[in-house]
C-alpha atoms as a PDB file:
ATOM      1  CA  UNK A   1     -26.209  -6.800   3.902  1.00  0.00           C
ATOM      2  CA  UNK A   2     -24.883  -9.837   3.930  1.00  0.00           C
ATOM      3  CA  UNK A   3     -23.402 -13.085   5.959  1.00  0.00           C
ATOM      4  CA  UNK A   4     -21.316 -15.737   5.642  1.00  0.00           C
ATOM      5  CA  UNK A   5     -20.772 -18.864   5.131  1.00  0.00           C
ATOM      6  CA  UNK A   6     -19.146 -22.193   4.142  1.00  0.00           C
ATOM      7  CA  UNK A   7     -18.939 -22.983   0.369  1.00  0.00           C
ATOM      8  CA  UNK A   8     -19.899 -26.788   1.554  1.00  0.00           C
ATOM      9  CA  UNK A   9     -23.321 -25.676   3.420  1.00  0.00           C
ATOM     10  CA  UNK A  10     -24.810 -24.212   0.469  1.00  0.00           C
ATOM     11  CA  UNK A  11     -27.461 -25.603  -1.536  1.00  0.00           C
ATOM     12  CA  UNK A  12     -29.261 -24.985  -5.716  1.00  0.00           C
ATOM     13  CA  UNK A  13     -31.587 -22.225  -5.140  1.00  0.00           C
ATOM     14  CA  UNK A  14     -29.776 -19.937  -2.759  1.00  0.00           C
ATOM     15  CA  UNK A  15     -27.607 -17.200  -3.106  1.00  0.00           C
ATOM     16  CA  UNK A  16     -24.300 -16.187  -3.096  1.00  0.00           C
ATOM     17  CA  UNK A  17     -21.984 -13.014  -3.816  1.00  0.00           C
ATOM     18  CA  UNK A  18     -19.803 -13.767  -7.013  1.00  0.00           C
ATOM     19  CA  UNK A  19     -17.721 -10.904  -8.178  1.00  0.00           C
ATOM     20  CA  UNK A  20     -19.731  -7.804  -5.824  1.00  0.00           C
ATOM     21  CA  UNK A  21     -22.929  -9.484  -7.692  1.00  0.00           C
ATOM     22  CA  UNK A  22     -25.868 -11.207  -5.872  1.00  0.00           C
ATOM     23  CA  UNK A  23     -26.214 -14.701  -7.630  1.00  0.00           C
ATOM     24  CA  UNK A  24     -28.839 -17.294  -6.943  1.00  0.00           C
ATOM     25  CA  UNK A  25     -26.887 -20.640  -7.488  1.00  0.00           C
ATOM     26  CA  UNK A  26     -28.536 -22.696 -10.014  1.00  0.00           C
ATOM     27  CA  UNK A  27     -26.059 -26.160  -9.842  1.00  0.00           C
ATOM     28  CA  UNK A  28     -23.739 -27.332  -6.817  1.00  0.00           C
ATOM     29  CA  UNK A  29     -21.076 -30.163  -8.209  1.00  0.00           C
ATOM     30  CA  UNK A  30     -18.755 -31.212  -5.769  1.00  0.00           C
ATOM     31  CA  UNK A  31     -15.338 -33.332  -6.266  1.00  0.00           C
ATOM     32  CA  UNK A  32     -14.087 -36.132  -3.923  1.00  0.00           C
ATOM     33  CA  UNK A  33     -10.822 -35.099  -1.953  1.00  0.00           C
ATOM     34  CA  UNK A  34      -7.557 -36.291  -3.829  1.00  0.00           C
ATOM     35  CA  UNK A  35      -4.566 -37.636  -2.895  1.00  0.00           C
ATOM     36  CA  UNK A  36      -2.864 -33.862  -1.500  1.00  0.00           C
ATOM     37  CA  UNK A  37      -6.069 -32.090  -1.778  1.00  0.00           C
ATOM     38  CA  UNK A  38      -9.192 -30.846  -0.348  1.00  0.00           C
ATOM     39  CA  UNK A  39     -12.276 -31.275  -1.888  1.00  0.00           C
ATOM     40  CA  UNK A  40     -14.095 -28.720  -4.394  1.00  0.00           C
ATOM     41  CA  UNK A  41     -17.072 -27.089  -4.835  1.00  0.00           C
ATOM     42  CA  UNK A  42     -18.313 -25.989  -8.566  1.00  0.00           C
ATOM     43  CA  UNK A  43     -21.442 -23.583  -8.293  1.00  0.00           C
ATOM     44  CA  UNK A  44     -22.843 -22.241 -11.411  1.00  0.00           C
ATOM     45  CA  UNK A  45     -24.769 -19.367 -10.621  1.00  0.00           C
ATOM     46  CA  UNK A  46     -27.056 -16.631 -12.193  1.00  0.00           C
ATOM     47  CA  UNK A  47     -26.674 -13.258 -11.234  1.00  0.00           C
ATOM     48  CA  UNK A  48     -30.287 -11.673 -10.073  1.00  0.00           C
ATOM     49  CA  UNK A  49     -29.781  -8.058 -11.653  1.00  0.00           C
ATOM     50  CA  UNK A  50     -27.482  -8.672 -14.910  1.00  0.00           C
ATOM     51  CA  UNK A  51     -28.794 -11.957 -15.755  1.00  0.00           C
ATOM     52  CA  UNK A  52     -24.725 -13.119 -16.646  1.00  0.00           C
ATOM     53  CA  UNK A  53     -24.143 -16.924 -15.891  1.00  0.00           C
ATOM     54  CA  UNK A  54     -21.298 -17.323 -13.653  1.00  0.00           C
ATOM     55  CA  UNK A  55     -18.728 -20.804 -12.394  1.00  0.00           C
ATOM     56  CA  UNK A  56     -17.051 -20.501  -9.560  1.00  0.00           C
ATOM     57  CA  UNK A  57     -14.472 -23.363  -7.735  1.00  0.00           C
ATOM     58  CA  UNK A  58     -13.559 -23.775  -4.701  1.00  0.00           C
ATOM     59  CA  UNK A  59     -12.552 -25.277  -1.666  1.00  0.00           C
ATOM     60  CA  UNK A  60     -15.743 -26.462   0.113  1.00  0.00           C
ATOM     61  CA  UNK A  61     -14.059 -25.066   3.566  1.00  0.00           C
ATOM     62  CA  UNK A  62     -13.405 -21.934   2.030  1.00  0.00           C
ATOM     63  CA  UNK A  63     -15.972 -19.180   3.479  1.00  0.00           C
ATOM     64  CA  UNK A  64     -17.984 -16.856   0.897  1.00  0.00           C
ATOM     65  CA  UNK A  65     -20.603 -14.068   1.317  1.00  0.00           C
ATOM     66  CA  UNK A  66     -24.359 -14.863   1.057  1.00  0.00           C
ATOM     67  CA  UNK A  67     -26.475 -12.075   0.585  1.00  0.00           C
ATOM     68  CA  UNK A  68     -29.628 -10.927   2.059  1.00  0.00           C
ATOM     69  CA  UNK A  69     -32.297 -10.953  -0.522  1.00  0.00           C
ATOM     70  CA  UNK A  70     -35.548  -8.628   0.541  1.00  0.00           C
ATOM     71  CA  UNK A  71     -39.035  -9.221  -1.088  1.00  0.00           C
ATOM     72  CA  UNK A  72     -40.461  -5.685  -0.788  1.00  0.00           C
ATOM     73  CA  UNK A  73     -43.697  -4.229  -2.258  1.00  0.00           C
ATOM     74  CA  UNK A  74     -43.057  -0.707  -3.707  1.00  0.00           C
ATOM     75  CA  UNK A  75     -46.697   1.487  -4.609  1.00  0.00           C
ATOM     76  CA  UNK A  76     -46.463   3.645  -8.399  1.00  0.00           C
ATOM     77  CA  UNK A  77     -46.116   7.005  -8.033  1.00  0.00           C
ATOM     78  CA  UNK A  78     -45.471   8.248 -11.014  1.00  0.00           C
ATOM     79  CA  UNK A  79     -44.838   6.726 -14.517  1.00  0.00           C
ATOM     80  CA  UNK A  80     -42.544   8.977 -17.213  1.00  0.00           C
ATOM     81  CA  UNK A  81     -41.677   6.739 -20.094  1.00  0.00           C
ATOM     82  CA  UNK A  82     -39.681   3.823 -19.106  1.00  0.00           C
ATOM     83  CA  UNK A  83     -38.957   5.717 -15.338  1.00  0.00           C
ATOM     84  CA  UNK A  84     -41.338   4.629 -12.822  1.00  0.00           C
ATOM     85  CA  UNK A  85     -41.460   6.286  -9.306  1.00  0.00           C
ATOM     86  CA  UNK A  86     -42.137   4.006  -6.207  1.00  0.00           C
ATOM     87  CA  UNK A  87     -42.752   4.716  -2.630  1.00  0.00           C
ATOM     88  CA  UNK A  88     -41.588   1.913  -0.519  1.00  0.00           C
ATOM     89  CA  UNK A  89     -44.322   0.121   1.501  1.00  0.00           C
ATOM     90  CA  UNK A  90     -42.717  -0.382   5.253  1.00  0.00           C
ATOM     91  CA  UNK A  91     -40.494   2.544   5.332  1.00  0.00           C
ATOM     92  CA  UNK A  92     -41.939   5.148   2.622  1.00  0.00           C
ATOM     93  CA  UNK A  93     -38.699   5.826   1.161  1.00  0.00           C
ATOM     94  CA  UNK A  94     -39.119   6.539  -2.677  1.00  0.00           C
ATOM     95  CA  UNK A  95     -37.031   5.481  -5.438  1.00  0.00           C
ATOM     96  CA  UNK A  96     -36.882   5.076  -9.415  1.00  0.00           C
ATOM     97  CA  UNK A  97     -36.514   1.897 -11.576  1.00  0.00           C
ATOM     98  CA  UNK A  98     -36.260   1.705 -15.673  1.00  0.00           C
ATOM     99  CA  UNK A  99     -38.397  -0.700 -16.733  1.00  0.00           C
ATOM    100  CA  UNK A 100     -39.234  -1.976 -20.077  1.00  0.00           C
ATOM    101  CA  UNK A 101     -41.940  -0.663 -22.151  1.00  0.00           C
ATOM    102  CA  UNK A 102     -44.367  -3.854 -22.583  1.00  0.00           C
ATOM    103  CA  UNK A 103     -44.493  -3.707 -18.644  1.00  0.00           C
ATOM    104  CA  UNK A 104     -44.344   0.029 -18.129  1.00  0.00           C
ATOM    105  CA  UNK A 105     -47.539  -0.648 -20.307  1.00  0.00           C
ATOM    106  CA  UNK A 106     -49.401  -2.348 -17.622  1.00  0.00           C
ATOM    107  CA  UNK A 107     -48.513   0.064 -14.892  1.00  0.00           C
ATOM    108  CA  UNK A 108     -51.401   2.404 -13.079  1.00  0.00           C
ATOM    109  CA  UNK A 109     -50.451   5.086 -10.701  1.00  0.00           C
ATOM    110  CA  UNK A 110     -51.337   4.002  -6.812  1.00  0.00           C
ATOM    111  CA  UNK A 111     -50.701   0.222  -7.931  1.00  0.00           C
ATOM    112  CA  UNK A 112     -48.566  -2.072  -5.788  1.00  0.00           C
ATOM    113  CA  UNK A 113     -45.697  -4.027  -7.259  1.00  0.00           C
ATOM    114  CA  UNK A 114     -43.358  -6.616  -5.742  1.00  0.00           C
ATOM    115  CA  UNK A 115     -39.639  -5.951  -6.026  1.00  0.00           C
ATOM    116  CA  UNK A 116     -36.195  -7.330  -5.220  1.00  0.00           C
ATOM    117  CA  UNK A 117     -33.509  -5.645  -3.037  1.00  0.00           C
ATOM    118  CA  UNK A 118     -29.899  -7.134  -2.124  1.00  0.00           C
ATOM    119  CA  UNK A 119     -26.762  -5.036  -1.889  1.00  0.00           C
ATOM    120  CA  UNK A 120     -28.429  -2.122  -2.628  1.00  0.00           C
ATOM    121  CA  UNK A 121     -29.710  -2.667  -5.808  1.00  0.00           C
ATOM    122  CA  UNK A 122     -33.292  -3.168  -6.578  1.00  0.00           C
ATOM    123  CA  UNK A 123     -35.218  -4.941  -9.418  1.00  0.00           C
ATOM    124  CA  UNK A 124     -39.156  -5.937  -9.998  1.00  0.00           C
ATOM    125  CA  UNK A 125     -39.897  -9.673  -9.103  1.00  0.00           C
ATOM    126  CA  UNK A 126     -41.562 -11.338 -12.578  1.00  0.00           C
END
């Protein structure tokens, strides 16, 4: 899900959709008007499940997407390799996530881990 909203309303630490990717904004610039112009908005953002720095600019009337970022807490069902099954805590819906070995490491079956969902994608909170 998300909403939307003016480029000029937003603020460092929120998030934003840049190119079908959730991105929590990590720097808001914004130019003075010119002479023919309006004036613009630079956000440099971070996207929240590829990592991949982003600049986007912009009118600051111009409207873009924010998302709706869910903290969720998921319990282990099962663990196989770097594949861990969780069962979602409100709505019992399971799912899988590939996660990397030095955490996988610390997993225990029936424990309960925070994650991330926006847009349909999911990732654990660390």
């Amino acid at each position: 899900m998300k909403e939307q909203t003016e480029v000029g309303k937003l603020k460092e630490g929120r998030y934003v959709v840049v190119d079908d990717e959730p991105c929590k904004i990590q720097s808001i610039s914004i130019s003075k008007p010119g002479k023919h112009g309006a004036a613009k908005a630079r956000l440099d953002v971070v996207g929240l499940f590829d990592g991949q720095k982003r600049s986007v600019v912009s009118p600051t009337s111009s409207t873009v997407y924010a998302p709706i970022v869910e903290r969720k807490t998921g319990q282990i069902l099962t663990i196989a390799g770097n594949v861990v099954t969780f069962m979602d805590m409100k709505d019992f819906n399971n799912f899988e996530l590939v996660v990397d070995d030095e955490i996988v490491a610390t997993f225990q079956p029936a424990q309960e881990v925070p994650y991330i969902e926006s847009l349909g994608k999911r990732k654990l909170d660390r």
